[in-house]
Protein backbone atom coordinates (compact mmCIF):
# COMPACT_ATOMS: atom_id res chain seq x y z
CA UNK A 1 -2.07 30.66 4.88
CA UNK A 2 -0.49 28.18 7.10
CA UNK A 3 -2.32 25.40 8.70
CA UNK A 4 -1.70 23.41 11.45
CA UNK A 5 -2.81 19.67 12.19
CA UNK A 6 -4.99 21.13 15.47
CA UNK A 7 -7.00 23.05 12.86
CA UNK A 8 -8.36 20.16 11.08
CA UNK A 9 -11.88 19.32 11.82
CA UNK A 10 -12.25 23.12 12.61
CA UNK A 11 -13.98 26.15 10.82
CA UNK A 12 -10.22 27.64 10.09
CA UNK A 13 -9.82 24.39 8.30
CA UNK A 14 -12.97 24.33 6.48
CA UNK A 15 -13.20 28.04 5.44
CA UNK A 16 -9.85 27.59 3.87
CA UNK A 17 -11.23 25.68 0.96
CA UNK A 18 -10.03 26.99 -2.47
CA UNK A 19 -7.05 28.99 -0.94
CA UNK A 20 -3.57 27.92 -1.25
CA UNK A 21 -2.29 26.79 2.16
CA UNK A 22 1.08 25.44 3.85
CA UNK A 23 1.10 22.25 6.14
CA UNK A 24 3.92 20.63 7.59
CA UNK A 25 3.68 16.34 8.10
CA UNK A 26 4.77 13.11 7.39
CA UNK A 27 3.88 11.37 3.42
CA UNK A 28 3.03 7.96 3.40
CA UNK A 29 3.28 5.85 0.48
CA UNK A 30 2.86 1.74 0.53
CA UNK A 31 6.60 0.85 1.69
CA UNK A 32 7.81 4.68 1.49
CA UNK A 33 8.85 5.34 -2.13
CA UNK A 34 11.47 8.09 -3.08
CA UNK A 35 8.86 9.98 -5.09
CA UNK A 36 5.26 9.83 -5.34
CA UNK A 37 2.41 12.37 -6.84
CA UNK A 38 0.00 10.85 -4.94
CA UNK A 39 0.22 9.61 -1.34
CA UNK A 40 -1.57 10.66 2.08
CA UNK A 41 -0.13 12.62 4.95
CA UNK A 42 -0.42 12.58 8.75
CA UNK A 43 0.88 14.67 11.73
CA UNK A 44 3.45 11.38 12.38
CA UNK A 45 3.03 8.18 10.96
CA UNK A 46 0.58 5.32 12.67
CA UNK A 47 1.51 6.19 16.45
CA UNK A 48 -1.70 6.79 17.54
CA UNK A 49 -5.48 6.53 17.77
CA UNK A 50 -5.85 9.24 15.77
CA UNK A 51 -3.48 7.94 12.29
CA UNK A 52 -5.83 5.55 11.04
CA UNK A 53 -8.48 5.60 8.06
CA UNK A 54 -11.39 5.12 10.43
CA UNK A 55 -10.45 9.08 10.95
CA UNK A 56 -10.97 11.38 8.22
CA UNK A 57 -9.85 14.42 10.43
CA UNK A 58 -6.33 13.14 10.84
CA UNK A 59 -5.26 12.41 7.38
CA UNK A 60 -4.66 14.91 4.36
CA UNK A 61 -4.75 13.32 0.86
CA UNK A 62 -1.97 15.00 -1.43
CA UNK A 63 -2.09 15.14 -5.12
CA UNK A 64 1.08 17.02 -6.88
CA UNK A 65 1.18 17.66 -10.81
CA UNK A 66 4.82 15.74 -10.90
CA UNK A 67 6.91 13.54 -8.44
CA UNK A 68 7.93 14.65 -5.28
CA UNK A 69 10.91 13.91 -3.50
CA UNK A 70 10.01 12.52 -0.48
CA UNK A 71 12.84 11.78 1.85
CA UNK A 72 12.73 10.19 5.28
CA UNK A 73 11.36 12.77 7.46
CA UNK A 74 8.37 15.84 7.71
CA UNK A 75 7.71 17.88 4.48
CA UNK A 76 5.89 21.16 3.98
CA UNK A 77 3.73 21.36 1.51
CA UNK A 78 1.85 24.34 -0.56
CA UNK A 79 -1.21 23.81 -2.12
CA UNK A 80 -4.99 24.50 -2.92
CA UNK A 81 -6.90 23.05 -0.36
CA UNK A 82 -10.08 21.33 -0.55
CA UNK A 83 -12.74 19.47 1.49
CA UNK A 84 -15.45 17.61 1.01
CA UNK A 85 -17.37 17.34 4.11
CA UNK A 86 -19.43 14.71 2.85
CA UNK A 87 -17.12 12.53 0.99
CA UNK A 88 -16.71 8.76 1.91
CA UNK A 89 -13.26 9.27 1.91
CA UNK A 90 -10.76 11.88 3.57
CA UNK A 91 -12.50 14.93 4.45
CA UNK A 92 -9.24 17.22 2.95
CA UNK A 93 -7.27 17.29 0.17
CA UNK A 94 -4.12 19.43 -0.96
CA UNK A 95 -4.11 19.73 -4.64
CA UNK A 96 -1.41 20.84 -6.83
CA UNK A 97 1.25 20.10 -4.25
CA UNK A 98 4.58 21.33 -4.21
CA UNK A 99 7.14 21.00 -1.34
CA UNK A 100 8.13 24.25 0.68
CA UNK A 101 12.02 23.83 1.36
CA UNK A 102 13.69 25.01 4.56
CA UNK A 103 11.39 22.88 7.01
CA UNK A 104 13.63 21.70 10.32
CA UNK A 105 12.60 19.04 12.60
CA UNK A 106 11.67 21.73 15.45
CA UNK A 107 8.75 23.16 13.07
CA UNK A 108 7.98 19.89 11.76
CA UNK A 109 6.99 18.69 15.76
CA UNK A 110 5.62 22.70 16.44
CA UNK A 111 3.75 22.39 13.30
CA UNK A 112 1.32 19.21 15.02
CA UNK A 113 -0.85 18.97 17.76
CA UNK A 114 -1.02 14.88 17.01
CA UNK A 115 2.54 13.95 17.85
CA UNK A 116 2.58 11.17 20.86
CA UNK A 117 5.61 9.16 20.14
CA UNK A 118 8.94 10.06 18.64
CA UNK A 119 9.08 9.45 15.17
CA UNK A 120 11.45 7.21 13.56
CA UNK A 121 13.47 7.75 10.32
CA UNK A 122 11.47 5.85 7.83
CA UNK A 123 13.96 3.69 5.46
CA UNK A 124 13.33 3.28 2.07
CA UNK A 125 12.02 0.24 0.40
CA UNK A 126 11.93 -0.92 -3.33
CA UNK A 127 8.88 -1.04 -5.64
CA UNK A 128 6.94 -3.97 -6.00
CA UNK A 129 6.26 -5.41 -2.96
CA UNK A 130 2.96 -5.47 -1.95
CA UNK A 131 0.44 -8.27 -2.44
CA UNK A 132 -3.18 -8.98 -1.47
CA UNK A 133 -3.14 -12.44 -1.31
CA UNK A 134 -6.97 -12.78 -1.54
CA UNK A 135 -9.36 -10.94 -3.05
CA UNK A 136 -12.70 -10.37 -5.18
CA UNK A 137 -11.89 -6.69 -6.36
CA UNK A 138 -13.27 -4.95 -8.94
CA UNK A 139 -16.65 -6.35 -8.28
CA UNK A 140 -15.81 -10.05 -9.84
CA UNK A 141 -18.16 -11.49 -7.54
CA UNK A 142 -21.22 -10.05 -8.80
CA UNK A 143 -19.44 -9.63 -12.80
CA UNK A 144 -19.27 -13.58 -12.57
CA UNK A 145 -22.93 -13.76 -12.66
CA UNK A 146 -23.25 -10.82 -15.54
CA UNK A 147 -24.55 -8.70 -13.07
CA UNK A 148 -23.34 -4.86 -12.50
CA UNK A 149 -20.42 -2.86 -13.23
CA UNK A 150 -16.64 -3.00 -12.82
CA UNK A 151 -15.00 -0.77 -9.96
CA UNK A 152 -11.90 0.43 -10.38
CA UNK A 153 -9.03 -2.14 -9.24
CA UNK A 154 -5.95 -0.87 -10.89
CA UNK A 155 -5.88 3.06 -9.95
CA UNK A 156 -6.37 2.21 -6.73
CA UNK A 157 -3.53 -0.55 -6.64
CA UNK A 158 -0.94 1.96 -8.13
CA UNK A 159 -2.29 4.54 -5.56
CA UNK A 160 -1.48 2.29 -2.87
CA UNK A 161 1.27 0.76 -3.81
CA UNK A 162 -0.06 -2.89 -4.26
CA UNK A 163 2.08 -4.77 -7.22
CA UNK A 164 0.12 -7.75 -7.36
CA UNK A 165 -3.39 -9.11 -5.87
CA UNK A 166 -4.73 -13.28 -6.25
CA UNK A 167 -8.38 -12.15 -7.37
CA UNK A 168 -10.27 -14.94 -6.81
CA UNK A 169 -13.67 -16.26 -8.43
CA UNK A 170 -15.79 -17.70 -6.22
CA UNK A 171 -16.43 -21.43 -7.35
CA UNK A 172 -19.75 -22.23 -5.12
CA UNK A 173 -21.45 -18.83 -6.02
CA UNK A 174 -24.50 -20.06 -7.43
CA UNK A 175 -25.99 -22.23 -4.32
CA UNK A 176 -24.33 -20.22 -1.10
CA UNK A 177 -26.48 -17.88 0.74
CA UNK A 178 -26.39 -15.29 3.36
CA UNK A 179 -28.36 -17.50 6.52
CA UNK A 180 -28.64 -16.16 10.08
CA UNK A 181 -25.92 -14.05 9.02
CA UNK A 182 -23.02 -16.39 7.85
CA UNK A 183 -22.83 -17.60 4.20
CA UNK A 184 -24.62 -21.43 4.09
CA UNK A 185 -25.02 -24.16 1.36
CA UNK A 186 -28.90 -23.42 -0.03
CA UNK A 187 -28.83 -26.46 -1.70
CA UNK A 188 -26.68 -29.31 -3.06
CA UNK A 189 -25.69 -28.18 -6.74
CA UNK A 190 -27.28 -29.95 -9.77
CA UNK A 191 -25.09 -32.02 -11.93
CA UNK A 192 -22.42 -29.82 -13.97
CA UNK A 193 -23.74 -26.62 -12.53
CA UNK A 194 -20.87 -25.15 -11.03
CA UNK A 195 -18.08 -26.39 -13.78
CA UNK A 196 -20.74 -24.18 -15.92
CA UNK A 197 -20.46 -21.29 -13.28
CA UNK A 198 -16.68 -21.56 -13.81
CA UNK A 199 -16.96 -21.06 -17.66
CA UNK A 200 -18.69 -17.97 -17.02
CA UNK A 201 -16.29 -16.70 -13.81
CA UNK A 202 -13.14 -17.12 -15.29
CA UNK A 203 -13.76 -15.55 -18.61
CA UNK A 204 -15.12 -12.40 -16.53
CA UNK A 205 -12.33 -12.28 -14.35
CA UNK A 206 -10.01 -11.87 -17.30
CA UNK A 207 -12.22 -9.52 -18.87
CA UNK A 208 -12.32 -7.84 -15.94
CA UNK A 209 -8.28 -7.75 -16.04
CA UNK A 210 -7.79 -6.76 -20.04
CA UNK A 211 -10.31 -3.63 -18.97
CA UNK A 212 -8.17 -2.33 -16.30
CA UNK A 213 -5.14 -3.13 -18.23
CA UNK A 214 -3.76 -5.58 -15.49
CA UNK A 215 -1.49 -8.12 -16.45
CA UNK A 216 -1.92 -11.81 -15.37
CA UNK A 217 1.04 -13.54 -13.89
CA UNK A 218 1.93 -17.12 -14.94
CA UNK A 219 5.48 -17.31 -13.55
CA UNK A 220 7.58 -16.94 -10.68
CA UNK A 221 9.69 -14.18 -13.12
CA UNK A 222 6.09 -12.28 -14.01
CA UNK A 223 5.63 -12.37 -9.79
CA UNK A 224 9.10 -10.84 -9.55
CA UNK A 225 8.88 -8.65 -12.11
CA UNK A 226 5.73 -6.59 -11.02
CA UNK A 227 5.52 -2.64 -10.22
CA UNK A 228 3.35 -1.05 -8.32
CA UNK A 229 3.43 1.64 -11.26
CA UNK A 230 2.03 -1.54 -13.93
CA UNK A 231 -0.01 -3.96 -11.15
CA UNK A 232 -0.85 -7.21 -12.26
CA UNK A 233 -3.50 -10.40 -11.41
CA UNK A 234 -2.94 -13.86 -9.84
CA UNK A 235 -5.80 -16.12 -11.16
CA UNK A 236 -7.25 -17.55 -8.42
CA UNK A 237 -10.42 -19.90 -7.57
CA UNK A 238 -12.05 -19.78 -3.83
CA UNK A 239 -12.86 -23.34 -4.02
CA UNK A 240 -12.67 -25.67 -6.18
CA UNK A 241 -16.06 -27.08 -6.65
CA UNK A 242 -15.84 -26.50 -10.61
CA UNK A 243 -13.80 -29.50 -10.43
CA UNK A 244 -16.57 -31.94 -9.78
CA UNK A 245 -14.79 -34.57 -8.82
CA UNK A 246 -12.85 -34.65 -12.00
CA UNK A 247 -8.74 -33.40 -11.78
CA UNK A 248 -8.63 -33.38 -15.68
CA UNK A 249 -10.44 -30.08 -15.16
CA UNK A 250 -7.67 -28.73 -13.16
CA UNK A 251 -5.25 -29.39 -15.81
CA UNK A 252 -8.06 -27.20 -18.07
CA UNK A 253 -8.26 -24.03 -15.51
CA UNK A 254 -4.50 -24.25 -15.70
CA UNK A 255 -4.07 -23.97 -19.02
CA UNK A 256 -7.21 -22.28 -20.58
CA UNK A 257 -7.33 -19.49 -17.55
CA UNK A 258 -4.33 -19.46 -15.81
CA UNK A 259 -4.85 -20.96 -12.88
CA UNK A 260 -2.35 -20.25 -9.88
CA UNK A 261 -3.34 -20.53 -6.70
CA UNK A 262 -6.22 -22.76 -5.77
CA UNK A 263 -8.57 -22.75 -2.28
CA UNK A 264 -9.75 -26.20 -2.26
CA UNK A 265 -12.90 -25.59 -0.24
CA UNK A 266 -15.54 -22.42 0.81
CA UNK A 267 -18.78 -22.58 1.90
CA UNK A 268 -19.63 -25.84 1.05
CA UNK A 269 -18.24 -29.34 2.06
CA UNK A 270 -16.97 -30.69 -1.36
CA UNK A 271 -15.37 -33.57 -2.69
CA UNK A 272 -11.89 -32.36 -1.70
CA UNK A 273 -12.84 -31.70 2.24
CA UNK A 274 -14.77 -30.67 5.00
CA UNK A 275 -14.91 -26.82 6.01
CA UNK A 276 -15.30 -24.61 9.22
CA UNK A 277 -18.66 -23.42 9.13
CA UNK A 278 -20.47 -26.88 8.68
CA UNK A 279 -20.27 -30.26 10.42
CA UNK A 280 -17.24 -32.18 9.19
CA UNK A 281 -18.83 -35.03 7.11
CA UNK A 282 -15.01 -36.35 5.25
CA UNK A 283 -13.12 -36.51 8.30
CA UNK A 284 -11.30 -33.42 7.08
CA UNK A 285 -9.49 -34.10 2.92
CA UNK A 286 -10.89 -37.01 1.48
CA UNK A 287 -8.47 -39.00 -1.35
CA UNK A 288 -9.58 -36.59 -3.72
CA UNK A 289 -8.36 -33.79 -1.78
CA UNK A 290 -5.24 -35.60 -1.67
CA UNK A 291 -4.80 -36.06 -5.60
CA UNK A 292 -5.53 -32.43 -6.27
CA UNK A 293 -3.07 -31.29 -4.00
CA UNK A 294 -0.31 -33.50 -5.31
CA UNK A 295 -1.64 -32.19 -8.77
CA UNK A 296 -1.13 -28.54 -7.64
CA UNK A 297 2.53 -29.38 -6.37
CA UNK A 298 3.25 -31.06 -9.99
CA UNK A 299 1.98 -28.46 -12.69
CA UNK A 300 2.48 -25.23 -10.44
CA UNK A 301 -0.35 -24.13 -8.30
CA UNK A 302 -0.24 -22.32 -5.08
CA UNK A 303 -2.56 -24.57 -2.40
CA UNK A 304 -4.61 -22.49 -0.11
CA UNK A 305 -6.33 -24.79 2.72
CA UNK A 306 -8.66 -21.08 4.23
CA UNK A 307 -12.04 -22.51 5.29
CA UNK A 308 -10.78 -26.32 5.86
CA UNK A 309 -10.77 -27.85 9.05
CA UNK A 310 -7.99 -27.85 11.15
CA UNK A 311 -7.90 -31.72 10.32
CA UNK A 312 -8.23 -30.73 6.38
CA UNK A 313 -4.95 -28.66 7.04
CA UNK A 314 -2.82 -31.56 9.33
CA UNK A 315 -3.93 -34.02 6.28
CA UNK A 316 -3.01 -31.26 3.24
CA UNK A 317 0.46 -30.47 5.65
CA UNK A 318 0.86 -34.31 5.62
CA UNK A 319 0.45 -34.78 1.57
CA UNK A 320 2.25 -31.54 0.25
CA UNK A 321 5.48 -31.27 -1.08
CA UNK A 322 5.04 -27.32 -1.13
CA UNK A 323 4.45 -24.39 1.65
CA UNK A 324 1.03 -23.92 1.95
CA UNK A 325 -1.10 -21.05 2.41
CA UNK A 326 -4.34 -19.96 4.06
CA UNK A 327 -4.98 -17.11 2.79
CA UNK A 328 -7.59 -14.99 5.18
CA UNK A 329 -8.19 -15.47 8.61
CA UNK A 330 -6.83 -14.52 12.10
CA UNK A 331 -5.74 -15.91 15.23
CA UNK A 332 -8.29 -16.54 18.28
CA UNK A 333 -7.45 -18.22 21.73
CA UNK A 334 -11.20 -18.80 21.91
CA UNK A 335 -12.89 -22.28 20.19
CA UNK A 336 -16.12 -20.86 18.80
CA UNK A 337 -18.63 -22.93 16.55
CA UNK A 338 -18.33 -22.14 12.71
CA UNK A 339 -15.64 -19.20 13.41
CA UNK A 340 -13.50 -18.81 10.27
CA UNK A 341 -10.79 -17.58 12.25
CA UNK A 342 -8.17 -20.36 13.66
CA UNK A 343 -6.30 -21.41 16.72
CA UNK A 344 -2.64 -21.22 17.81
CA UNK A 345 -1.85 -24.96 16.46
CA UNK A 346 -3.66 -24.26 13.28
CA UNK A 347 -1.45 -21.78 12.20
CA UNK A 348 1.39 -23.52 13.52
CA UNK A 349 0.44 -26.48 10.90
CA UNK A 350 0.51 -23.91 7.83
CA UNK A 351 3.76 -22.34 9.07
CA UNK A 352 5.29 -26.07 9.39
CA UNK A 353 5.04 -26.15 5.99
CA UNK A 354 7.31 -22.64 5.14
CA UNK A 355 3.35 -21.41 4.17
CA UNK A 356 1.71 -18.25 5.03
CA UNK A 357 -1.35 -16.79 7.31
CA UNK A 358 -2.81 -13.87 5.25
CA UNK A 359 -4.83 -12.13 8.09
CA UNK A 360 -8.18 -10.24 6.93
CA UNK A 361 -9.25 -7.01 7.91
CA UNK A 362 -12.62 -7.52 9.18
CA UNK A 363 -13.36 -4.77 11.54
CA UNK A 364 -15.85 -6.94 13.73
CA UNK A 365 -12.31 -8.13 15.18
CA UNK A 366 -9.80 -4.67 14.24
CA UNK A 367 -11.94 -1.91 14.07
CA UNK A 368 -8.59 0.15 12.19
CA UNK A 369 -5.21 -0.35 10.60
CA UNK A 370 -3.41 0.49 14.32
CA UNK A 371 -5.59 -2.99 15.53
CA UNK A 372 -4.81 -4.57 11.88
CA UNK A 373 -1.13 -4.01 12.49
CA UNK A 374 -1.23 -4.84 16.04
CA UNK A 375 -2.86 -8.81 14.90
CA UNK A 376 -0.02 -8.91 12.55
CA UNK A 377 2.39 -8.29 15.38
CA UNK A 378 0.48 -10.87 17.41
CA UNK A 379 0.54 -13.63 14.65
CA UNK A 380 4.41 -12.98 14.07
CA UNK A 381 5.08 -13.81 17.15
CA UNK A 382 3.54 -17.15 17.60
CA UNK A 383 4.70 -18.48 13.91
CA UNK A 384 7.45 -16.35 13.13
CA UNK A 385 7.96 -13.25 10.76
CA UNK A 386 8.11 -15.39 7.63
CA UNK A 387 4.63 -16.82 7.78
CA UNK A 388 2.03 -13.98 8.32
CA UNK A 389 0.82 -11.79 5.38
CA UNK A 390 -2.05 -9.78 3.89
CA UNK A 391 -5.27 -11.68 2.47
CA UNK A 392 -7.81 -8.47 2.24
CA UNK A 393 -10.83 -10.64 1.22
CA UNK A 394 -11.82 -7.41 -0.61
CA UNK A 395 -14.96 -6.89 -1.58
CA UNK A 396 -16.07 -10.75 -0.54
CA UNK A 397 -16.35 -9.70 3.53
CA UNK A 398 -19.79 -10.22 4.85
CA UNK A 399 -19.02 -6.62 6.82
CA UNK A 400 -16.93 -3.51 6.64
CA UNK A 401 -13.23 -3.43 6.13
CA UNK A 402 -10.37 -1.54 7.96
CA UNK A 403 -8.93 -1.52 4.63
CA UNK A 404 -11.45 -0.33 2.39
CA UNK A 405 -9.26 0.16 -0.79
CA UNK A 406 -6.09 -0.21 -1.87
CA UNK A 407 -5.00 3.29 -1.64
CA UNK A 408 -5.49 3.06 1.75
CA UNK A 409 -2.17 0.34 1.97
CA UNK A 410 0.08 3.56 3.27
CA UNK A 411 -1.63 3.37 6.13
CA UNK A 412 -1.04 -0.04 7.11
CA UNK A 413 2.63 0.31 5.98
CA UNK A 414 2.84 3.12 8.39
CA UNK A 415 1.00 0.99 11.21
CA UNK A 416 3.04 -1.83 10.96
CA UNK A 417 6.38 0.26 10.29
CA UNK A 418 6.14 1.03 14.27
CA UNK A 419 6.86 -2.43 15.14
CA UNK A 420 9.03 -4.06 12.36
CA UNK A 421 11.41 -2.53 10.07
CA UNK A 422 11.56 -2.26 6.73
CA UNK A 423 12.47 -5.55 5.76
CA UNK A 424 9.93 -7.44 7.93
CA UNK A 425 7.67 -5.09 6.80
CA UNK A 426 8.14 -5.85 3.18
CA UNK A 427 8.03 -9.59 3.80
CA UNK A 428 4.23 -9.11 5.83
CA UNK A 429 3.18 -7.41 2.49
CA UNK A 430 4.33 -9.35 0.11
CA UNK A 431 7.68 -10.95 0.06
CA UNK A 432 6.30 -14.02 2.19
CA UNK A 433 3.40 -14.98 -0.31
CA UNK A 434 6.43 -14.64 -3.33
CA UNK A 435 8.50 -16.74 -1.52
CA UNK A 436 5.86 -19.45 -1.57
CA UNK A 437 4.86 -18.28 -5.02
CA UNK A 438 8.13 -19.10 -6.29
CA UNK A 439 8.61 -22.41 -4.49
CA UNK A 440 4.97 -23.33 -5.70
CA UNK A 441 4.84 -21.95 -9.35
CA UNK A 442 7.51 -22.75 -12.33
């Protein structure tokens, strides 16, 4: 039975459950690999409305028992087809995959009702480039208070095609709260409480790593030497409140727990700064501030300034002998009280410094991967193609995602592969945060 894309979402589509079918599209893998056995297909890749996640009619998840040789152009597949009408995830699925040879370009295009742009030979692009540059996956959040259950991190990550993600315990945990619907200091922390948290969220963020068999990176040469096939784990703390005041206990974090890239502030003015979502009360880094960035630069710690002021960042640009990053936010034109996103001269102040902008995917401001893409475009253009990248904030956004998991990263690669080619591509997803890596971290 052959289907085409204008039957999806249709009875033909759904009463062909269980049967072996043929369907002619376009794979998608994170950065187009030569052979996947997993990956996702579309009528033509990230063109339209209609290519993104927030549409399960428009995307058909393939799984194959080996390899397949992808190429750089339209396939047709054979396979059992299945749906799941009320799955979370895409609504069809061709199992048992294998390609159909003999398809030409002319059935490829008669084969899809989707097609609104001519589609571009995709190049190819090595393994290992891909890196979240922020994120709480696998649950760590909650796993730092001994609460719930792992999710999985590393299937996902090789599904996608993500090498490497900075998974990041949260160093205020114990005293923010959800207030008129932004996160808020409850209280002021007692004495030696949140060093404590620490010795309870680091240990379950490796624990948490040793489970799902993900290596943690130390190096510049572990960074470079990750696969998306074995993904590994940055150490990183969102804040660094376990400090207390005291820099001997960065030298600790560094050394017990691998330590590598360190947000100075979050939710809650510390000693190192003030932040965006409270009145300033430091005048934006304090001396303190100062020392442990100088520290970072010294021993080999990525700095990441996200939440500071935009005076925290001109003082951090003004101490730092290394690029700095902020690793989740996104551009506005608009000054609005306690926004975490930032304005044209903010990011202009990171880039200054060779650092990097990791945008977020918070759907409030790109409801899919086509408007995700399209604020990566934006961003490029104001501070240049070597200082944007991808901070997913993954499981830590107060609201939904247009990047749910990372198996949806295809998508995005697909997106942004219709304005940038493959090597600017590659740097937005990773190679910008390992350039910075490397220049930061022995």
């Amino acid at each position: 039975m052959q289907l085409r894309w204008n039957d999806l979402g249709t009875p033909r589509a759904d009463r062909a459950a269980g049967k072996r079918v043929e369907i002619a599209g376009f794979p998608l893998t994170s950065l187009l690999a030569r052979s996947a056995d997993h990956f996702l297909m579309m009528a033509e890749p990230g063109c339209c409305q209609g290519c993104v996640p927030a549409n399960p009619l428009a995307v058909v998840e393939v799984s194959a028992d080996r390899p397949l040789k992808l190429g750089n152009g339209a396939l047709r597949l054979r396979g059992t087809w299945c749906v799941s009408p009320d799955s979370e995830g895409w609504r069809y699925r061709l199992e048992g995959a294998e390609v159909t040879p003999g398809l030409t370009r002319r059935a490829a295009i008669t084969a899809s009702a989707l097609f609104c742009l001519p589609v571009p030979a995709m190049a190819q692009a090595g393994d290992g480039a891909a890196v979240d540059i922020h994120s709480h996956a696998g649950n760590l959040i909650w796993l730092s208070f001994g609460r719930g259950q792992s999710v999985p991190v590393a299937d996902p990550m090789r599904q996608g095609g993500m090498s490497a993600i900075a998974l990041a315990v949260v160093a205020d945990s114990p005293i923010i709260k959800l207030t008129d619907g932004r996160l808020r200091p409850s209280r002021d922390p007692r004495p030696g409480e949140l060093y404590e948290f620490s010795q309870r969220s680091f240990p379950a963020l490796h624990a948490l790593a040793r489970e799902q068999g993900l290596p943690i990176i130390k190096t510049a040469a572990d960074l470079r030497a990750v696969r998306a096939s074995r993904p590994s784990v940055i150490v990183s703390a969102e804040g660094a409140d376990f400090l207390e005041g005291r820099i001997e206990r960065l030298d600790e974090a560094f050394q017990r727990w691998a330590l590598r890239h360190l947000q100075l502030t979050h939710y809650r003015p510390n000693e190192l700064g003030d932040i965006q979502t409270e009145p300033s009360v430091h005048g934006g880094l304090t001396a303190f501030g100062a020392d442990v960035i100088r520290r970072c630069n010294q021993m080999g710690i990525v700095v990441d300034v996200a939440h500071g002021t935009y005076e925290l960042v001109k003082k951090a640009a003004a101490v730092t002998t290394k690029p700095l990053i902020l690793s989740h936010t996104s551009l506005t034109e608009k000054p609005v009280a306690w926004t975490r996103r930032i304005l044209p001269d903010h990011a202009r102040a990171i880039a200054a410094t060779g650092g990097v902008i990791g945008l977020w995917p918070v759907t409030a401001y790109f409801p899919n991967v086509v408007a995700y893409a399209e604020a990566f475009a934006r961003t490029a253009e104001l501070v240049g193609i070597d200082h944007v990248g991808l901070g997913t904030d993954q499981l830590g956004l107060v609201g939904a995602s247009a990047l749910p998991s990372y198996a949806d990263l295809p998508q995005l690669t697909a997106a942004l592969r219709t304005k940038f080619n493959e090597a600017e591509t590659a740097k937005l997803l990773g190679g910008n945060y390992r350039r910075v890596f490397e220049a930061s971290v022995a």
